[in-house]
N, C-alpha and C. Protein backbone atom coordinates (compact mmCIF):
# COMPACT_ATOMS: atom_id res chain seq x y z
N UNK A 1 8.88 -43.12 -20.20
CA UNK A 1 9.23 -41.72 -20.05
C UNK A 1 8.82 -40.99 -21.33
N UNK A 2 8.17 -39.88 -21.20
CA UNK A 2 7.85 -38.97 -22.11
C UNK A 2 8.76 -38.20 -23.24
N UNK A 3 8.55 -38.08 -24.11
CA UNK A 3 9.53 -37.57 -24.93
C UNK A 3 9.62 -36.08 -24.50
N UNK A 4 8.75 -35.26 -23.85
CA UNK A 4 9.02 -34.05 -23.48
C UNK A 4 10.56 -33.75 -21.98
N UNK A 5 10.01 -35.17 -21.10
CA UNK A 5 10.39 -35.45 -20.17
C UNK A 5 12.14 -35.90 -20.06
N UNK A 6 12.38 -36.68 -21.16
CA UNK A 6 13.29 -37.01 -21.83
C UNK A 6 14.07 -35.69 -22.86
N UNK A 7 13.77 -35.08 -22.79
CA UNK A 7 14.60 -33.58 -23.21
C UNK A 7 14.81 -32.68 -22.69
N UNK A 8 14.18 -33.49 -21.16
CA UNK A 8 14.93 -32.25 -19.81
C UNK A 8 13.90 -31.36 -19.36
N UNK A 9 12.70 -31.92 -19.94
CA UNK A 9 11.91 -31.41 -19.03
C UNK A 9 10.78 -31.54 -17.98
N UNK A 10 11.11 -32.72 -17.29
CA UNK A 10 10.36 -33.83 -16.20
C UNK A 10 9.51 -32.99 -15.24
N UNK A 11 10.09 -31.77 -14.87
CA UNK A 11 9.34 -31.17 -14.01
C UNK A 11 8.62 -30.47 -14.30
N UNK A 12 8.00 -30.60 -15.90
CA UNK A 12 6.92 -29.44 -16.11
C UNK A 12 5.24 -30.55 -15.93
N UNK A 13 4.51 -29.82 -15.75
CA UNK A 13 2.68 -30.26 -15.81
C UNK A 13 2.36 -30.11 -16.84
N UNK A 14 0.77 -31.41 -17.35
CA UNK A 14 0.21 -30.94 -18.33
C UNK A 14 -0.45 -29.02 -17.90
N UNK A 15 -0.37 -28.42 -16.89
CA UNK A 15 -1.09 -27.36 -16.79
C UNK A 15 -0.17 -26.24 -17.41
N UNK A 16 1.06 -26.71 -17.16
CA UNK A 16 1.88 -25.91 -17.13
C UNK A 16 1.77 -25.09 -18.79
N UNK A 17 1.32 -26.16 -19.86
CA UNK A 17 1.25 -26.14 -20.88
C UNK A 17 0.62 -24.52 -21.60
N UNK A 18 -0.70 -24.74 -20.65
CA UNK A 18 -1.58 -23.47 -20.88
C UNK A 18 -1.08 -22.21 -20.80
N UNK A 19 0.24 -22.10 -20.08
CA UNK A 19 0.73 -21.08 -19.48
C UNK A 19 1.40 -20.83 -20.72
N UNK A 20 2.34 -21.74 -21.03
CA UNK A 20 3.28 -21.49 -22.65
C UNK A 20 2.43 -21.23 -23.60
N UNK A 21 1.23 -21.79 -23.73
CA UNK A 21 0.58 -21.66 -25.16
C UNK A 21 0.17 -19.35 -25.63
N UNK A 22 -0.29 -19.42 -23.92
CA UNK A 22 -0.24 -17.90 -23.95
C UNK A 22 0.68 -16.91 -23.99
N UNK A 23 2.23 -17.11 -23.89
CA UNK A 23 3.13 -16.94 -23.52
C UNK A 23 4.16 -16.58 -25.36
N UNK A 24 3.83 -17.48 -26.02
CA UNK A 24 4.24 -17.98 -27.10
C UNK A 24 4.20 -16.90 -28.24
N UNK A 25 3.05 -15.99 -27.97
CA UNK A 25 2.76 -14.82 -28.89
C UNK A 25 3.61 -13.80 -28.21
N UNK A 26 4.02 -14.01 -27.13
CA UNK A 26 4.77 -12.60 -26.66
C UNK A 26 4.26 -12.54 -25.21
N UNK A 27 5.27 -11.72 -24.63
CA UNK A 27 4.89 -11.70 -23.19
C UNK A 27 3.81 -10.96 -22.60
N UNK A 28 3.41 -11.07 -21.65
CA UNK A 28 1.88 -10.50 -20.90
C UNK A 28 1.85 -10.45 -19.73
N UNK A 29 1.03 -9.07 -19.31
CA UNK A 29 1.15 -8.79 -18.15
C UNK A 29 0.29 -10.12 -17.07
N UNK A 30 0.68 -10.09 -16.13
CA UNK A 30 -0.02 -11.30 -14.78
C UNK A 30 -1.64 -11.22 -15.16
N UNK A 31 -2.02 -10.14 -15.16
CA UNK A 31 -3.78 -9.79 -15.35
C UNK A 31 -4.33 -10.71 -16.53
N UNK A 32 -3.58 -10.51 -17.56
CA UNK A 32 -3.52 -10.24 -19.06
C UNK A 32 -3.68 -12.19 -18.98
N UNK A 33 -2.82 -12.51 -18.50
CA UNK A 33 -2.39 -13.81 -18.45
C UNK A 33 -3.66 -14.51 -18.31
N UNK A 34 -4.04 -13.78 -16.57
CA UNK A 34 -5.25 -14.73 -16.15
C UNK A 34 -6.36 -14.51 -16.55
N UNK A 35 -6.58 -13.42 -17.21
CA UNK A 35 -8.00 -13.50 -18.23
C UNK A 35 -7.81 -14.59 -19.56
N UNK A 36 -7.04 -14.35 -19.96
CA UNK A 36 -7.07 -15.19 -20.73
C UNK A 36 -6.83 -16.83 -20.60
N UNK A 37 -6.71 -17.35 -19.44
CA UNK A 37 -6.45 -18.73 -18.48
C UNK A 37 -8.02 -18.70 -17.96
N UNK A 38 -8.89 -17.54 -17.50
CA UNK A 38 -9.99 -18.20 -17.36
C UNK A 38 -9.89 -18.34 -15.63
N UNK A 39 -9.01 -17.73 -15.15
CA UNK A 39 -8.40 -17.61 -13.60
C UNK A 39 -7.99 -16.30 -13.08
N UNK A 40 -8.19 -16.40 -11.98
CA UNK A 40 -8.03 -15.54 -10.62
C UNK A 40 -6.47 -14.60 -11.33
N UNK A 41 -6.53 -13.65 -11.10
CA UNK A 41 -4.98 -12.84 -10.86
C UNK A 41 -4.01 -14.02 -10.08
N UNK A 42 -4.40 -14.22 -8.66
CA UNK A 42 -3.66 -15.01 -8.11
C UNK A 42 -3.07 -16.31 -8.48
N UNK A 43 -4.40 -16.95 -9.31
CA UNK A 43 -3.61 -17.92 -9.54
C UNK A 43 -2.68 -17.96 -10.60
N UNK A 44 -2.83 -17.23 -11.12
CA UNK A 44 -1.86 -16.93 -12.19
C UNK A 44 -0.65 -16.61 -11.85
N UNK A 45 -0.07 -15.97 -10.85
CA UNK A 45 0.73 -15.33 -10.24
C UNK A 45 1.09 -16.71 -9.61
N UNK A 46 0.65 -17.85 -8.90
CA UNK A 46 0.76 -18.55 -8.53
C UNK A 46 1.65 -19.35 -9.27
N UNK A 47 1.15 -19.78 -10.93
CA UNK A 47 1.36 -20.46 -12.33
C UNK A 47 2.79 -19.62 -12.02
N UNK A 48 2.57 -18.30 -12.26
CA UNK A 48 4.19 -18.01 -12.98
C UNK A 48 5.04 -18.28 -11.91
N UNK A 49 4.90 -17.92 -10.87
CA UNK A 49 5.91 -18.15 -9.89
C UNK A 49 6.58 -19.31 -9.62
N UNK A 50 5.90 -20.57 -9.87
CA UNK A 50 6.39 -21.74 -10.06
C UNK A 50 7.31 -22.12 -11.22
N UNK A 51 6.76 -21.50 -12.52
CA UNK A 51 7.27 -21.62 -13.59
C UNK A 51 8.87 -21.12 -13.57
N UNK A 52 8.46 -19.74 -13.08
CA UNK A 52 10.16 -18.71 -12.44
C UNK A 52 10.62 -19.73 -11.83
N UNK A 53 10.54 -19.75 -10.55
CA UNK A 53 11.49 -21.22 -10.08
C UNK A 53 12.14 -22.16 -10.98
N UNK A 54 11.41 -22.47 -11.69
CA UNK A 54 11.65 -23.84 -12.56
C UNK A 54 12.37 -23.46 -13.59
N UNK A 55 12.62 -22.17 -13.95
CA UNK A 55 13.55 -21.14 -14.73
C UNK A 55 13.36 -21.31 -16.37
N UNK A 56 11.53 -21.13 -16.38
CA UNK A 56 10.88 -21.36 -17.63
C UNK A 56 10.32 -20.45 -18.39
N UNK A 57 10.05 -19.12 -17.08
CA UNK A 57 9.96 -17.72 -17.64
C UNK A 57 10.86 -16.85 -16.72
N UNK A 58 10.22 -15.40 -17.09
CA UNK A 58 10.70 -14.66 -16.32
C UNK A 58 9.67 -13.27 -15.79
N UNK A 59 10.13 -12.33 -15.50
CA UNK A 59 9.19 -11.38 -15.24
C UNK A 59 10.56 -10.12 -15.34
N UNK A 60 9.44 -9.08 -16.10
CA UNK A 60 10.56 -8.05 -16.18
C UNK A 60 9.34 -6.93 -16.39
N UNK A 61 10.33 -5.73 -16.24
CA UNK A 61 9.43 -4.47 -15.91
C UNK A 61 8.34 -4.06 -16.94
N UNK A 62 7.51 -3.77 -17.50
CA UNK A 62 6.88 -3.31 -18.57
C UNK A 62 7.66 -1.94 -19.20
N UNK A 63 7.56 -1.60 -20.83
CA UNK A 63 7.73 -0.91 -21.71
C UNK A 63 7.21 0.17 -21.06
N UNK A 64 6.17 0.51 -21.34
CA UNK A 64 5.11 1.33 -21.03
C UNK A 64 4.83 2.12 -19.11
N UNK A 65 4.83 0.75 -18.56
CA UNK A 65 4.49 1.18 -17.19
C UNK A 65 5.14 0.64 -15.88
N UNK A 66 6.46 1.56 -15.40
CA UNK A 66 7.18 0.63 -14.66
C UNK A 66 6.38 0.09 -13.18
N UNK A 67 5.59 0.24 -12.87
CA UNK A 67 4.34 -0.24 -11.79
C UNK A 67 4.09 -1.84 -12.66
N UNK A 68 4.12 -2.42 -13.88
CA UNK A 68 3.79 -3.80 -14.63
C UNK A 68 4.86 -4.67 -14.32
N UNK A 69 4.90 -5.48 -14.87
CA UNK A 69 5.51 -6.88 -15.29
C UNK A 69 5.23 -7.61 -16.15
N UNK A 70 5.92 -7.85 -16.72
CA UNK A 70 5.59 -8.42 -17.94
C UNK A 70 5.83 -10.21 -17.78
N UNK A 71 5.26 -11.05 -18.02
CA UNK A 71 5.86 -12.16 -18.09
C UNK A 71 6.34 -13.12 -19.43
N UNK A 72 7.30 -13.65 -19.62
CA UNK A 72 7.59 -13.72 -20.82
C UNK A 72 8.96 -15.46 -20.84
N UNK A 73 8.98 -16.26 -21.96
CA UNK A 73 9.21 -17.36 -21.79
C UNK A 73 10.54 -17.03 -21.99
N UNK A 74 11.75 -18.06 -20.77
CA UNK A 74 13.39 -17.68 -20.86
C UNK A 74 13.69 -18.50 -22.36
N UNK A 75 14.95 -18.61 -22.22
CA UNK A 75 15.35 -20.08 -23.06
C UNK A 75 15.19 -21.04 -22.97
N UNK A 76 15.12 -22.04 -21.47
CA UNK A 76 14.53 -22.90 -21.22
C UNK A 76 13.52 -23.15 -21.61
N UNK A 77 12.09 -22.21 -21.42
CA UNK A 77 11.13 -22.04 -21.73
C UNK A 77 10.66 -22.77 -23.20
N UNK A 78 11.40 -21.75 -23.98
CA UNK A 78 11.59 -21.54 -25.74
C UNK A 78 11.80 -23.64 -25.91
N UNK A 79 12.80 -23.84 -24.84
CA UNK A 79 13.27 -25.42 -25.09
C UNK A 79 12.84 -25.85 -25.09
N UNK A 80 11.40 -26.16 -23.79
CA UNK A 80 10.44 -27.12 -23.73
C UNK A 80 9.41 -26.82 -25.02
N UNK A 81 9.14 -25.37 -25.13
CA UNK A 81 8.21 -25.21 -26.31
C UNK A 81 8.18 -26.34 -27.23
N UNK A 82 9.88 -26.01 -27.57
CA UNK A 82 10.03 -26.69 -29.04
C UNK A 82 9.92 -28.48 -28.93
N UNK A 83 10.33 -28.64 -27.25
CA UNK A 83 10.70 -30.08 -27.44
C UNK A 83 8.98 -30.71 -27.33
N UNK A 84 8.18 -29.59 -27.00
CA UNK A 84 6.68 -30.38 -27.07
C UNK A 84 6.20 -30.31 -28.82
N UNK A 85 6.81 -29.42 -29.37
CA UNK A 85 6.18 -29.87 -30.69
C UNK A 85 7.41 -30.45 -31.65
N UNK A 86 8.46 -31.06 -31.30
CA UNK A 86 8.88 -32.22 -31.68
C UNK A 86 8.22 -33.54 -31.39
N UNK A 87 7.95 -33.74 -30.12
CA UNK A 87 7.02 -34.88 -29.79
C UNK A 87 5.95 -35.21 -30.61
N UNK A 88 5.56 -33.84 -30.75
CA UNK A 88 3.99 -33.97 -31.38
C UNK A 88 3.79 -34.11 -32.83
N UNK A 89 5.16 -34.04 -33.61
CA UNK A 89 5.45 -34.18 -34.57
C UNK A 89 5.87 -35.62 -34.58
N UNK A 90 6.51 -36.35 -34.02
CA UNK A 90 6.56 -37.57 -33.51
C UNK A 90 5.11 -38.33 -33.37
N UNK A 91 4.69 -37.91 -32.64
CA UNK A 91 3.00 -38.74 -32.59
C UNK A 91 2.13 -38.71 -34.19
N UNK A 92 2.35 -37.63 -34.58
CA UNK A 92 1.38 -37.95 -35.68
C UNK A 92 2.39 -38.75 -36.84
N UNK A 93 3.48 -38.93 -36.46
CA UNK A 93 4.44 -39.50 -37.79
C UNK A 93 3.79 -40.95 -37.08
N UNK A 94 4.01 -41.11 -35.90
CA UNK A 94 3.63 -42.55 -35.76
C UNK A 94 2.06 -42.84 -36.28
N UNK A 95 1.35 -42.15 -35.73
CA UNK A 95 -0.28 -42.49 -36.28
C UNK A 95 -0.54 -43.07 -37.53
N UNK A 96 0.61 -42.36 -38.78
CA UNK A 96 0.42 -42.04 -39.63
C UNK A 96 0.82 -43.51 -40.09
N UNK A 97 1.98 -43.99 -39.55
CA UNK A 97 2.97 -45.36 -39.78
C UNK A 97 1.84 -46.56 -39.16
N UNK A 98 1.10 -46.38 -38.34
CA UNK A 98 0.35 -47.43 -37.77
C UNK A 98 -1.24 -47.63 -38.53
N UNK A 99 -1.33 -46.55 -39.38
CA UNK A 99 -2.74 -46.30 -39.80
C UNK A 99 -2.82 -46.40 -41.14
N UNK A 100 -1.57 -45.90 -41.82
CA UNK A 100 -1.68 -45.30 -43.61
C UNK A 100 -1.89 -43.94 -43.56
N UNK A 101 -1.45 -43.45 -44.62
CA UNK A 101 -1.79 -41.87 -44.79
C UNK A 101 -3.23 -42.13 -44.83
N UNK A 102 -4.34 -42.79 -45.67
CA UNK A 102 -5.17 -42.44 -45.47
C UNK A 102 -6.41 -42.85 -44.50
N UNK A 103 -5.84 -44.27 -43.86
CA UNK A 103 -6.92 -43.63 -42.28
C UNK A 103 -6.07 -42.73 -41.34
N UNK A 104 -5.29 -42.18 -41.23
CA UNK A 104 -4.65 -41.32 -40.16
C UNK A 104 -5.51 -39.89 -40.71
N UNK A 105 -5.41 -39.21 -42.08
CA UNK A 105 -6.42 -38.46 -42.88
C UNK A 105 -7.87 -38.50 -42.52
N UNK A 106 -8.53 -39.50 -42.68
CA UNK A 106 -9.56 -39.57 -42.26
C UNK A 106 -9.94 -39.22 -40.54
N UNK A 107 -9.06 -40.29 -39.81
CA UNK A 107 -9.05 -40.04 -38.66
C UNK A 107 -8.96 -38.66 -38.08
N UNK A 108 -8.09 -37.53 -38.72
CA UNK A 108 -7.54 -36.53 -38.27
C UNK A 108 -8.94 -35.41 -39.07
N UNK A 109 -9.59 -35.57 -40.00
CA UNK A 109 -10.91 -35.07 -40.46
C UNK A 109 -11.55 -35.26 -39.39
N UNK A 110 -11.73 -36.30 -38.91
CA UNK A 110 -13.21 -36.98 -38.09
C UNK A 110 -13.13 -35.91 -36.88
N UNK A 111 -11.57 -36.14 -36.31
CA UNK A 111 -11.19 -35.39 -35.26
C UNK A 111 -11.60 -33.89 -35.44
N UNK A 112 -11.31 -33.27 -36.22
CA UNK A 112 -11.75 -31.96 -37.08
C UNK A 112 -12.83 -31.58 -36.91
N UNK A 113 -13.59 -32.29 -37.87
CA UNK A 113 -15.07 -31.85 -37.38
C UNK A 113 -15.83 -32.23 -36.28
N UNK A 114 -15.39 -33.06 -35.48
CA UNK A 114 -15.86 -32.80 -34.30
C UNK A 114 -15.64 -31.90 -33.38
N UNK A 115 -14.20 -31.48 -33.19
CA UNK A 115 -13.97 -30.08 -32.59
C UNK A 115 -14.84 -28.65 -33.04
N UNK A 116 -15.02 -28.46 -34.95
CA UNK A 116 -15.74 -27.64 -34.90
C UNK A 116 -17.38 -28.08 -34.21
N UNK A 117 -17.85 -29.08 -34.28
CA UNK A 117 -19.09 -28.89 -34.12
C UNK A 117 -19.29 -28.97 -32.84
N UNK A 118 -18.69 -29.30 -31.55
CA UNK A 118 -18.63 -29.03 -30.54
C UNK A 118 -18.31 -27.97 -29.73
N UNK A 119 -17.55 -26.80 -30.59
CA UNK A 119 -17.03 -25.71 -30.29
C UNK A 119 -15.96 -25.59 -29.28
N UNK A 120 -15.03 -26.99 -30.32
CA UNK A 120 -13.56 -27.02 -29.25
C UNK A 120 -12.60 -26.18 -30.08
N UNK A 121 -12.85 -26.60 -31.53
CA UNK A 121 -12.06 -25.78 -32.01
C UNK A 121 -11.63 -24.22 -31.96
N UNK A 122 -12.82 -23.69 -31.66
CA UNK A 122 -12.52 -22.30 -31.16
C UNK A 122 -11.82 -22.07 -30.10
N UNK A 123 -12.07 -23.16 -28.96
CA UNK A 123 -11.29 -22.93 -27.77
C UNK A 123 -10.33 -23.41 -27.54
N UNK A 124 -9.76 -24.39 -28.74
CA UNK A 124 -8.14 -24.35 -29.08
C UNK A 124 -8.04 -23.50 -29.40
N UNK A 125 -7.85 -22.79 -30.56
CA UNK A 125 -7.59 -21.37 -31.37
C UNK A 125 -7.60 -20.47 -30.20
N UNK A 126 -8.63 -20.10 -29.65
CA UNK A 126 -8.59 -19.07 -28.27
C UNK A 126 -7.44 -19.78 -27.70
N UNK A 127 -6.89 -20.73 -27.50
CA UNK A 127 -6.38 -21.52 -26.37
C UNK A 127 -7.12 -21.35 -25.22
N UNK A 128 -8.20 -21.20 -25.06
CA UNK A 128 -9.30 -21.31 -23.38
C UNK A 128 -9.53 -22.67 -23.56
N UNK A 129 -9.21 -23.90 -24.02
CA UNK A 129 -9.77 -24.99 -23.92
C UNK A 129 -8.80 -25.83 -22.73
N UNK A 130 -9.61 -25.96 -21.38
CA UNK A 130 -9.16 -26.65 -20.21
C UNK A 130 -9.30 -28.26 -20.06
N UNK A 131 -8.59 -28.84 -19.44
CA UNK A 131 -8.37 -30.25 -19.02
C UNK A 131 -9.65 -30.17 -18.10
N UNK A 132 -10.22 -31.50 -18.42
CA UNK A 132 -11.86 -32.13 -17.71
C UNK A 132 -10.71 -32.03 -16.15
């Protein structure tokens, strides 16, 4: 069992992920969402609606334009956030314990520049970088 899974949150997807990573800077309209996902309006609408169910965001009226919606992460939400980068703080403590500081260093360079020279790193940073 996953350490994310194991903090109560079993029913989320790796997809689901993409949705929080955009989510994380502040809330966004459905449109807003799926341009930046690289997807349909719908499916996006699709994404949140599941997520709502699962009571991980929410949707509320826009500031600006009550015709919007805004979508934006609940507390739950905020929970899984955090409990995925506890994990992940977890993984590299282990790497680190199985390797030495300095091949885990090296390793985590190698990793580095290969993202820049492949031009993943940008599409982490964008967060547009999708599962094969």
């Amino acid at each position: 069992m996953g350490r994310v899974e194991k903090a109560g949150h079993g029913d989320l997807r790796p997809c689901h992920g993409y949705v929080f990573q955009h989510l994380i800077p502040g809330p966004l309209k459905v449109r807003e969402l799926a341009e930046r996902l690289g997807i349909t309006a719908q499916g996006a609408s699709k994404a949140v609606t599941e997520l709502e169910e699962l009571g991980y965001v929410r949707r509320r009226v826009a500031d600006d334009d009550q015709r919007n919606r805004m979508v934006e992460l609940t507390e739950r939400g905020w929970a899984a956030v955090e409990a995925g980068r506890t994990a992940r703080v977890a993984v590299n403590r282990r790497i680190r314990s199985l390797l030495g500081e300095e091949q885990a260093s090296a390793l985590l360079a190698s990793l580095q520049r290969i993202a820049e020279r492949t031009g993943g790193l940008e599409l982490l940073s964008s967060r547009r970088l999708r599962q094969p």
